[in-house]
C-alpha atoms as a PDB file:
ATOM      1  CA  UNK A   1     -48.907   2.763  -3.570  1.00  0.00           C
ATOM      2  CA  UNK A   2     -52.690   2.885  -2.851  1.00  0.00           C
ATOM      3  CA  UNK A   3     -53.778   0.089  -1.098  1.00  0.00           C
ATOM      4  CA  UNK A   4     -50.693  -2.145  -1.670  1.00  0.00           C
ATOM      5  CA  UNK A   5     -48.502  -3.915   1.196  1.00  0.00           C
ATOM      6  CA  UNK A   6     -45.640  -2.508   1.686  1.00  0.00           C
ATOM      7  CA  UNK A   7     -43.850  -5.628   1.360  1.00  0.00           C
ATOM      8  CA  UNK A   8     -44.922  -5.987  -2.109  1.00  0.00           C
ATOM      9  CA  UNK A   9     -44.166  -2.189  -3.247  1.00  0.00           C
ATOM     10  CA  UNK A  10     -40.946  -1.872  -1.430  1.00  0.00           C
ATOM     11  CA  UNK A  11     -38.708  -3.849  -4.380  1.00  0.00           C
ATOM     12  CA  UNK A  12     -39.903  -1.287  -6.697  1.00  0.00           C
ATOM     13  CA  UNK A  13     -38.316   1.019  -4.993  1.00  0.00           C
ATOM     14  CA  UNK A  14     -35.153  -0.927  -3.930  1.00  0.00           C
ATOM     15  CA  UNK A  15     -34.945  -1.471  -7.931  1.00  0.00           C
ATOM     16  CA  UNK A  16     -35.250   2.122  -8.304  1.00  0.00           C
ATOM     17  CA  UNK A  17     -32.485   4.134  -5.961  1.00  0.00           C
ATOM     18  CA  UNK A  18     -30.264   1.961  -5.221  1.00  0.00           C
ATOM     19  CA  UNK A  19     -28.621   0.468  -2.434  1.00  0.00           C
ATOM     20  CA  UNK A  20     -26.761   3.663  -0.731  1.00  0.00           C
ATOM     21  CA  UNK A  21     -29.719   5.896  -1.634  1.00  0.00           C
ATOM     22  CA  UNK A  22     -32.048   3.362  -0.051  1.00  0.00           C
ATOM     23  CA  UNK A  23     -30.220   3.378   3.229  1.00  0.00           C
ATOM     24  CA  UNK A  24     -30.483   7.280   3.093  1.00  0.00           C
ATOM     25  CA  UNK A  25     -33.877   7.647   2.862  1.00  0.00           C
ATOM     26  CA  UNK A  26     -34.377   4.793   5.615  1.00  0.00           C
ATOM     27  CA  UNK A  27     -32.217   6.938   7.973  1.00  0.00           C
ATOM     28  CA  UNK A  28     -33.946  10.259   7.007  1.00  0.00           C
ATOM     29  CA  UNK A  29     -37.859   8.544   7.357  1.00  0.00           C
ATOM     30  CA  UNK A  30     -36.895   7.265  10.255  1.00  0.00           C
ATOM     31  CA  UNK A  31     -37.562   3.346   8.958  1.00  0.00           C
ATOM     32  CA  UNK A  32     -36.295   0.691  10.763  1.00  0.00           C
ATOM     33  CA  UNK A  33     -34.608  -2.383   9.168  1.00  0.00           C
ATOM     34  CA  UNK A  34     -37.545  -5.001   7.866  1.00  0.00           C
ATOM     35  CA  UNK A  35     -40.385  -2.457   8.536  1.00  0.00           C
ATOM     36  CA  UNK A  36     -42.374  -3.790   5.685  1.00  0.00           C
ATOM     37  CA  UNK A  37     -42.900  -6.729   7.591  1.00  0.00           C
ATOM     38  CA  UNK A  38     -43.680  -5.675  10.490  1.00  0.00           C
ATOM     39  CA  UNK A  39     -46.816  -5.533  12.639  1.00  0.00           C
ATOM     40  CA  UNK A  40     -48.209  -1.399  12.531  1.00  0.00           C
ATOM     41  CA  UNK A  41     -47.878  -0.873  16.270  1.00  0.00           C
ATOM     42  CA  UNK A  42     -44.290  -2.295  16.616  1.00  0.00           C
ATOM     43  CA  UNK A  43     -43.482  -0.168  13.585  1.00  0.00           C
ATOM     44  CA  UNK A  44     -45.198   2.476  14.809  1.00  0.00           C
ATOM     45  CA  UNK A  45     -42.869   1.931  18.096  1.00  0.00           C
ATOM     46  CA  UNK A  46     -39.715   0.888  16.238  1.00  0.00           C
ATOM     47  CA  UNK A  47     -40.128   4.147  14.003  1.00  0.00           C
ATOM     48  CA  UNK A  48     -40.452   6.479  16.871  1.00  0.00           C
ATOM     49  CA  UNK A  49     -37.477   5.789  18.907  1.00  0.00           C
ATOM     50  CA  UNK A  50     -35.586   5.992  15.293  1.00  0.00           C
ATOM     51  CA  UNK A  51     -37.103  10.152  14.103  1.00  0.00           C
ATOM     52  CA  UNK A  52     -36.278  10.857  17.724  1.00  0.00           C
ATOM     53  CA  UNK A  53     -32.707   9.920  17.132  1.00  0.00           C
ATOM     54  CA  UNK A  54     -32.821  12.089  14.317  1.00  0.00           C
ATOM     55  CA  UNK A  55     -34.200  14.974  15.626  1.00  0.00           C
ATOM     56  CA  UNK A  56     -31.403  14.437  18.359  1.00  0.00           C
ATOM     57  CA  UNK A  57     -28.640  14.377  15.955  1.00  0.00           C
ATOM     58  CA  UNK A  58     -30.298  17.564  14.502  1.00  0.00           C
ATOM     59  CA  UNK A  59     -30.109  19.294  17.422  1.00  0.00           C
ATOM     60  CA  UNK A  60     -26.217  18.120  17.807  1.00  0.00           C
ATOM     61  CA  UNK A  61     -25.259  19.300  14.480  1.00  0.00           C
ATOM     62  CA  UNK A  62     -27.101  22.909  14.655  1.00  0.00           C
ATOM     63  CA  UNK A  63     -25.182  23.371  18.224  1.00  0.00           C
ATOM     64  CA  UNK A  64     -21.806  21.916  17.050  1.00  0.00           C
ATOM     65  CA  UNK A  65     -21.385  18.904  18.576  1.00  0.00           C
ATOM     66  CA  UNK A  66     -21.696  16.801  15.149  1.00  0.00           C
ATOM     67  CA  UNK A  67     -19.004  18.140  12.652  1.00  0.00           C
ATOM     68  CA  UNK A  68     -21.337  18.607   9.035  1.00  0.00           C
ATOM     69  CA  UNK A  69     -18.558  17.464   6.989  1.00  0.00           C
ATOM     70  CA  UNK A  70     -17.456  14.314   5.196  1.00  0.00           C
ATOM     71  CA  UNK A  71     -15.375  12.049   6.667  1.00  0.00           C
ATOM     72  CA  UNK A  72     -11.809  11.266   5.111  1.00  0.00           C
ATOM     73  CA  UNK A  73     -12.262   8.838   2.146  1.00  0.00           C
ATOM     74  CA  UNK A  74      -9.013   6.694   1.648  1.00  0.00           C
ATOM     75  CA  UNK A  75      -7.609   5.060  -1.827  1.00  0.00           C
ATOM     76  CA  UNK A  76      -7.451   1.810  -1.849  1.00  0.00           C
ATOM     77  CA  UNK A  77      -3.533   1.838  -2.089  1.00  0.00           C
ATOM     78  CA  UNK A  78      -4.069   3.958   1.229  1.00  0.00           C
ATOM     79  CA  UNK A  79      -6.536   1.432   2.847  1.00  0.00           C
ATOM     80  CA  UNK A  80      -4.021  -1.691   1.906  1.00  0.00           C
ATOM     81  CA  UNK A  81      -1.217  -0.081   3.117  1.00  0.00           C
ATOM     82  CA  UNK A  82      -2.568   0.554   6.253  1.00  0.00           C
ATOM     83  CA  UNK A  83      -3.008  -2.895   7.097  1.00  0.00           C
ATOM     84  CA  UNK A  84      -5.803  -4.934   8.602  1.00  0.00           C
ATOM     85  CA  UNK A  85      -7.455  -2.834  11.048  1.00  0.00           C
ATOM     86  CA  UNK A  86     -11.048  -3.139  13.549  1.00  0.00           C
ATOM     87  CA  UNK A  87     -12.367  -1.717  10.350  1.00  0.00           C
ATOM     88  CA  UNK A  88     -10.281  -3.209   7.253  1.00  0.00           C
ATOM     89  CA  UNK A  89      -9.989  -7.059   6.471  1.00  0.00           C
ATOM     90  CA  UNK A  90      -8.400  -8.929   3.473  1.00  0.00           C
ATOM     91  CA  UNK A  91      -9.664 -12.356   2.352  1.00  0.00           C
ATOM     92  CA  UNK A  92      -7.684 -14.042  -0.496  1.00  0.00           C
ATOM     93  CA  UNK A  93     -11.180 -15.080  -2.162  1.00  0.00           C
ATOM     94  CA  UNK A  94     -14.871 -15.286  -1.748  1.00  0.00           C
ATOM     95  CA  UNK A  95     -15.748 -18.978  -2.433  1.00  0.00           C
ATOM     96  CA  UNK A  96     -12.152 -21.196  -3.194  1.00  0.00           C
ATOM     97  CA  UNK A  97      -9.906 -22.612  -0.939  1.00  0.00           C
ATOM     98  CA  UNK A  98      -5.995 -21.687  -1.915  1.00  0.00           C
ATOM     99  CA  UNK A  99      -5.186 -25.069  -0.225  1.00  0.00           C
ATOM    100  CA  UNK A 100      -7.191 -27.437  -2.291  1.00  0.00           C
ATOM    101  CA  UNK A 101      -8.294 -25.148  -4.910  1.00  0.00           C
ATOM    102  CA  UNK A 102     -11.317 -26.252  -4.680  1.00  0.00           C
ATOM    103  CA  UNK A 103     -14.791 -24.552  -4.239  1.00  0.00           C
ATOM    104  CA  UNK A 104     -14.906 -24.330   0.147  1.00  0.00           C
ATOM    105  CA  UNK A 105     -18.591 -23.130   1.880  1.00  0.00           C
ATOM    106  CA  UNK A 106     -16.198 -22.215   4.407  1.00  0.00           C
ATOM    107  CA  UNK A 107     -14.556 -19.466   2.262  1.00  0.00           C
ATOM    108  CA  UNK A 108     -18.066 -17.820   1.766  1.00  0.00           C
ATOM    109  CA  UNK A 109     -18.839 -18.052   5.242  1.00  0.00           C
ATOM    110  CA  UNK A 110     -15.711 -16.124   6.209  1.00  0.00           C
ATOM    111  CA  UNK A 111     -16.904 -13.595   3.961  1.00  0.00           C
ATOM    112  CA  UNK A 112     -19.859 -13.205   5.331  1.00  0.00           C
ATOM    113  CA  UNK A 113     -19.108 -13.275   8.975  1.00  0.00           C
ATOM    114  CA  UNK A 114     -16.831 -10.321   8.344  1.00  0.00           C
ATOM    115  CA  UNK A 115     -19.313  -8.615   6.585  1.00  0.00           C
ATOM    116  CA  UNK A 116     -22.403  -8.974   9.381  1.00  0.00           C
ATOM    117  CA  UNK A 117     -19.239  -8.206  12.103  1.00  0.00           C
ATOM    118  CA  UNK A 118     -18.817  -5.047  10.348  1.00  0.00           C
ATOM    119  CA  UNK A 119     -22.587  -4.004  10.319  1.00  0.00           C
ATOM    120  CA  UNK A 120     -23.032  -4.804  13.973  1.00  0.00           C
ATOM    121  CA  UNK A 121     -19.991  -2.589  14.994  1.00  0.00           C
ATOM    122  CA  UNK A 122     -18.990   0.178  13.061  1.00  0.00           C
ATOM    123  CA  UNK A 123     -18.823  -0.459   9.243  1.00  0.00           C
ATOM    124  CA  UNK A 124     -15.676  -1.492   7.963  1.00  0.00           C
ATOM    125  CA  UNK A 125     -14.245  -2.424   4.387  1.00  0.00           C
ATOM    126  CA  UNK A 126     -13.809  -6.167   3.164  1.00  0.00           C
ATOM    127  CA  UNK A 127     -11.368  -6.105   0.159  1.00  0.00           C
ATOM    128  CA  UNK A 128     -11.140 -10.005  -1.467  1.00  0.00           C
ATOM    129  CA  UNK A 129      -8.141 -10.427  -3.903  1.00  0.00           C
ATOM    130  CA  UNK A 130      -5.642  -9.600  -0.949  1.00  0.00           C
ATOM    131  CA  UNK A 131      -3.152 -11.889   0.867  1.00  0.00           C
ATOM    132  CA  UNK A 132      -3.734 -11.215   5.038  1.00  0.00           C
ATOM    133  CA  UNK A 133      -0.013  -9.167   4.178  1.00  0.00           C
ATOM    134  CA  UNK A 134      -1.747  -6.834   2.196  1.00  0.00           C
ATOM    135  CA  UNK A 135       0.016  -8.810  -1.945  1.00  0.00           C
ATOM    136  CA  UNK A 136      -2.441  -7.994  -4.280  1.00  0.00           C
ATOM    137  CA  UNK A 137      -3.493 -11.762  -5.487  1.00  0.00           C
ATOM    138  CA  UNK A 138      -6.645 -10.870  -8.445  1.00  0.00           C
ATOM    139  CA  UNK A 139     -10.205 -12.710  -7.784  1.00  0.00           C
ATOM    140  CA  UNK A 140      -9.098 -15.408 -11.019  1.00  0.00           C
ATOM    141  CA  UNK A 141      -8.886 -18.157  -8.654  1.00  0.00           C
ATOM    142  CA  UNK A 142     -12.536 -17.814  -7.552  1.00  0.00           C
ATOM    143  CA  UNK A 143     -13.237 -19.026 -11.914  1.00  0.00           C
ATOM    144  CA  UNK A 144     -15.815 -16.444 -12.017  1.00  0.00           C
ATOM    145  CA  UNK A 145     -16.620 -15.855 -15.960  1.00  0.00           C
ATOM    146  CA  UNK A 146     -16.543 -11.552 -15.069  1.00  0.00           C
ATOM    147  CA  UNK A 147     -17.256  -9.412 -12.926  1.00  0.00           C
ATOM    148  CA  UNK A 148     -21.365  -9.332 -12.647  1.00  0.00           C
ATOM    149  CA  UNK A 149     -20.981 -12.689 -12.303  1.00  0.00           C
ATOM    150  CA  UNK A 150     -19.405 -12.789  -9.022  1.00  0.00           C
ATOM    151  CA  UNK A 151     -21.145  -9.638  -7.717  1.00  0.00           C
ATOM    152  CA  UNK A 152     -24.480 -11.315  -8.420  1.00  0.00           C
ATOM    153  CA  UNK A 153     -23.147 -14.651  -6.446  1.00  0.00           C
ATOM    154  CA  UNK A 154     -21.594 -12.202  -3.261  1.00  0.00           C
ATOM    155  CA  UNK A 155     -24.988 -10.794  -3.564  1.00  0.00           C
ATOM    156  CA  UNK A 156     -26.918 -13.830  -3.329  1.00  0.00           C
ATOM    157  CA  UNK A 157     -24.553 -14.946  -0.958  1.00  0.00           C
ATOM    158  CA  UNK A 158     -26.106 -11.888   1.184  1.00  0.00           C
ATOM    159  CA  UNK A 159     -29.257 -12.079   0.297  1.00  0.00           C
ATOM    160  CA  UNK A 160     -29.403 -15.797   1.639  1.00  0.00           C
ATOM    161  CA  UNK A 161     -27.822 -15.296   4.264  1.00  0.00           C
ATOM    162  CA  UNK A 162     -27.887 -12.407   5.808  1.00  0.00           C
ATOM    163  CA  UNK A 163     -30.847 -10.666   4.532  1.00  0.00           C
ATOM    164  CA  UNK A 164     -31.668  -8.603   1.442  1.00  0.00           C
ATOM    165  CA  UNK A 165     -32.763  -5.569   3.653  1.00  0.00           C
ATOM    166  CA  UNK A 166     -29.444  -5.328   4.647  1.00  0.00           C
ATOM    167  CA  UNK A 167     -27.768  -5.012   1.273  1.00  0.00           C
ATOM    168  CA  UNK A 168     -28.263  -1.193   1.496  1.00  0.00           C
ATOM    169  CA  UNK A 169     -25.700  -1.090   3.909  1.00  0.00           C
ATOM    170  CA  UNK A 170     -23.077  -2.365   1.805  1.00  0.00           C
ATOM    171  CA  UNK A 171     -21.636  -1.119  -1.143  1.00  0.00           C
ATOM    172  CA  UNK A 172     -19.731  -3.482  -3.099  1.00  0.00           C
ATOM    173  CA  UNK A 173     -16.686  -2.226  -6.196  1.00  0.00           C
ATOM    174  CA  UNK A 174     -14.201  -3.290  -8.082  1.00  0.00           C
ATOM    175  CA  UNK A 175     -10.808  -1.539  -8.544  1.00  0.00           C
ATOM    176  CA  UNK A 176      -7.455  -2.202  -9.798  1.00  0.00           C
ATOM    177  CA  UNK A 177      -4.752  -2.782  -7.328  1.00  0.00           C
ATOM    178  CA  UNK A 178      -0.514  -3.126  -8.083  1.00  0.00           C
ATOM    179  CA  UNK A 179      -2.277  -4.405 -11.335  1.00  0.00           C
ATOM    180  CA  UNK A 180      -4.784  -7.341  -9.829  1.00  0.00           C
ATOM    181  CA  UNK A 181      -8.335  -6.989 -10.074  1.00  0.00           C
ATOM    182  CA  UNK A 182      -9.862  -6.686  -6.500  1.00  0.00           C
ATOM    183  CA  UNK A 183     -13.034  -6.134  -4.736  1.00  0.00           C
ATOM    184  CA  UNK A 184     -13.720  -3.592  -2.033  1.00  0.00           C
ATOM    185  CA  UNK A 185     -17.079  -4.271  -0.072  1.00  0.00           C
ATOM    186  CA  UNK A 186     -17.935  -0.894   1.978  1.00  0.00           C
ATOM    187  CA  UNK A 187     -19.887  -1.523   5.214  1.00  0.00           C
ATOM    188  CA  UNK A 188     -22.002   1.088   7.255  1.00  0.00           C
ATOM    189  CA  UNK A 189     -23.195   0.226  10.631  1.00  0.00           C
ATOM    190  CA  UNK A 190     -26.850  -1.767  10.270  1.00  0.00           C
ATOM    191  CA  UNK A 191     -29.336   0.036  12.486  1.00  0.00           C
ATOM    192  CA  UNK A 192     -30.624  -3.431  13.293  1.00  0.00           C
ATOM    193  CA  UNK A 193     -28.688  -6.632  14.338  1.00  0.00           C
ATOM    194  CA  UNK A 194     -27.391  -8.936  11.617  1.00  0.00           C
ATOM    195  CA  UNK A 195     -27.270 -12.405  11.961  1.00  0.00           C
ATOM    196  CA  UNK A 196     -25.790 -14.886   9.181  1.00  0.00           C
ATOM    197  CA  UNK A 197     -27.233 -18.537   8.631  1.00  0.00           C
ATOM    198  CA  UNK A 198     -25.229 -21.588   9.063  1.00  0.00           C
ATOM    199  CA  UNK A 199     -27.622 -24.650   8.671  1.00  0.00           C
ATOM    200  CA  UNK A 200     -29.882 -24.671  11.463  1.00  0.00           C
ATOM    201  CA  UNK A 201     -28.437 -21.823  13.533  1.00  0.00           C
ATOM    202  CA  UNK A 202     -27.940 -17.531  13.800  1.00  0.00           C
ATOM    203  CA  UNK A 203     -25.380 -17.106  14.470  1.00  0.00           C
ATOM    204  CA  UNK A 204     -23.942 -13.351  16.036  1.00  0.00           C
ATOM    205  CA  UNK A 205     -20.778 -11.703  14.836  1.00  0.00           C
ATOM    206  CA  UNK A 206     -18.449  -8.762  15.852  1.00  0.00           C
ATOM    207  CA  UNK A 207     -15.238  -6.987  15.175  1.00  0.00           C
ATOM    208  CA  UNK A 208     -12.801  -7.011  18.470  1.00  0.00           C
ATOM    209  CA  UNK A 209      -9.550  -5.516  17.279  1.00  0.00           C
ATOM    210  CA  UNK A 210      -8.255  -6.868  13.783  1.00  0.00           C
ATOM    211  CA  UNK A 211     -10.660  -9.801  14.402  1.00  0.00           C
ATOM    212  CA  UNK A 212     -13.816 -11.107  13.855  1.00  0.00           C
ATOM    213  CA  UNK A 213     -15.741 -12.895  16.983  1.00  0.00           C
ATOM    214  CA  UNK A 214     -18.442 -14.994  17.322  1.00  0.00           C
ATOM    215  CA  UNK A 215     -20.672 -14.026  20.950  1.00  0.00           C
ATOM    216  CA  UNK A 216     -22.947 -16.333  22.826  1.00  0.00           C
ATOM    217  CA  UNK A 217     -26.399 -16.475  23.047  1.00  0.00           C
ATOM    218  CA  UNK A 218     -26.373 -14.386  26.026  1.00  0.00           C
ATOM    219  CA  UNK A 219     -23.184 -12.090  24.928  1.00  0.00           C
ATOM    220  CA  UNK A 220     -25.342 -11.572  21.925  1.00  0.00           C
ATOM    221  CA  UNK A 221     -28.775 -10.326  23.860  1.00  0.00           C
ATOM    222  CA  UNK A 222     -25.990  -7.860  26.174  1.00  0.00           C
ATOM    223  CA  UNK A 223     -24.581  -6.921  22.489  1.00  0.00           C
ATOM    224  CA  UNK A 224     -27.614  -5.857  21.116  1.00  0.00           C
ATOM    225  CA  UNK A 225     -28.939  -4.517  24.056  1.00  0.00           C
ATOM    226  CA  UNK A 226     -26.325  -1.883  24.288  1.00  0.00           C
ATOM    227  CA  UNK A 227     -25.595  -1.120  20.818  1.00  0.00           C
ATOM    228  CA  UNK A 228     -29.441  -1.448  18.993  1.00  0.00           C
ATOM    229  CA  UNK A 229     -31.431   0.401  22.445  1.00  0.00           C
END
């Protein structure tokens, strides 16, 4: 790294491990979400409230209180036929409108509004090519020419949007399901809050229930106050 901003070396690295290694190694370093941009003394501040968090969950897990094993992972038959849930959604597509069958911003900001709700709660799994009733539908109406195609569009989509520092909390693949080609977007929680551009304004998502819900600006400050502290 030598003498190199951070800012400039850190998309080597994101090139290098990955999305769901990256967000490892920002949990276990203690790094908080857009650290390479940040002033050294609120990093330096930022970064110590995050190692003591670790060193508290350390503490948990060597006197019990944080079971050490994996959680329950779910096939995607399993997740479907559980229905939408606080931490499941279904979107027919990512970018066309059923309706008019035409191309609809609105579609993409759906998608993406579920996607920050789920970071700024408690992860969650967006699966597109699925009716709200759980019929598998495919992703051929969104006229993407494959696969990488459309992945490279959500992720710009993100990137955009959202922010690219917050792709490594989601982990985007496709599967087969009752024969339609799907996609299943895997959120963890952000460590930071996420806010998704629409024109001029920020604007705050969460998941309440099966639903996702806008907050106020003032909401939004209590929000963040209680979950990010």
């Amino acid at each position: 790294m030598s003498d190199r901003a951070p800012a400039d070396y850190l998309p080597e690295y994101r090139d290098k491990l990955g999305p769901k290694e990256l967000q490892k190694m920002y949990g276990w370093h203690g790094l908080p979400d857009g650290w390479e941009t940040m002033a050294y003394p609120d990093f330096l501040m930022r970064r110590r409230d995050l190692i003591a968090g670790i060193i508290k969950e350390g503490f948990a897990r060597l006197s019990g209180e944080v079971p050490t094993d994996g959680q329950i992972i779910l096939s995607l038959d399993e997740i479907v036929g559980n229905g939408e849930t606080s931490r499941v959604e279904f979107k027919a597509t990512l970018r066309t409108n059923l309706h008019t069958q035409q191309i609809d911003p609105k579609m993409e900001l759906a998608t993406l509004k579920t996607l920050a709700a789920f970071l700024n709660t408690s992860g969650g799994t967006l699966i597109i090519g699925v009716s709200d009733h759980g019929a598998p539908l495919g992703l051929n109406a969104d006229g993407f020419q494959n696969e990488d195609k459309m992945q490279l569009h959500l992720a710009n989509l993100i990137n955009g949007r959202i922010g690219p520092h917050y792709m490594m909390y989601m982990h985007p693949r496709f599967e087969d399901y009752q024969g339609k080609r799907v996609i299943a977007v895997e959120c963890s929680p952000s460590k930071s809050a996420v806010f998704v551009k629409d024109g001029n304004a920020d604007r705050f998502y969460i998941r309440t229930g099966v639903s996702t819900s806008e907050l106020t600006n003032a909401q939004t400050q209590e929000f963040i106050k209680q979950r990010f502290s």
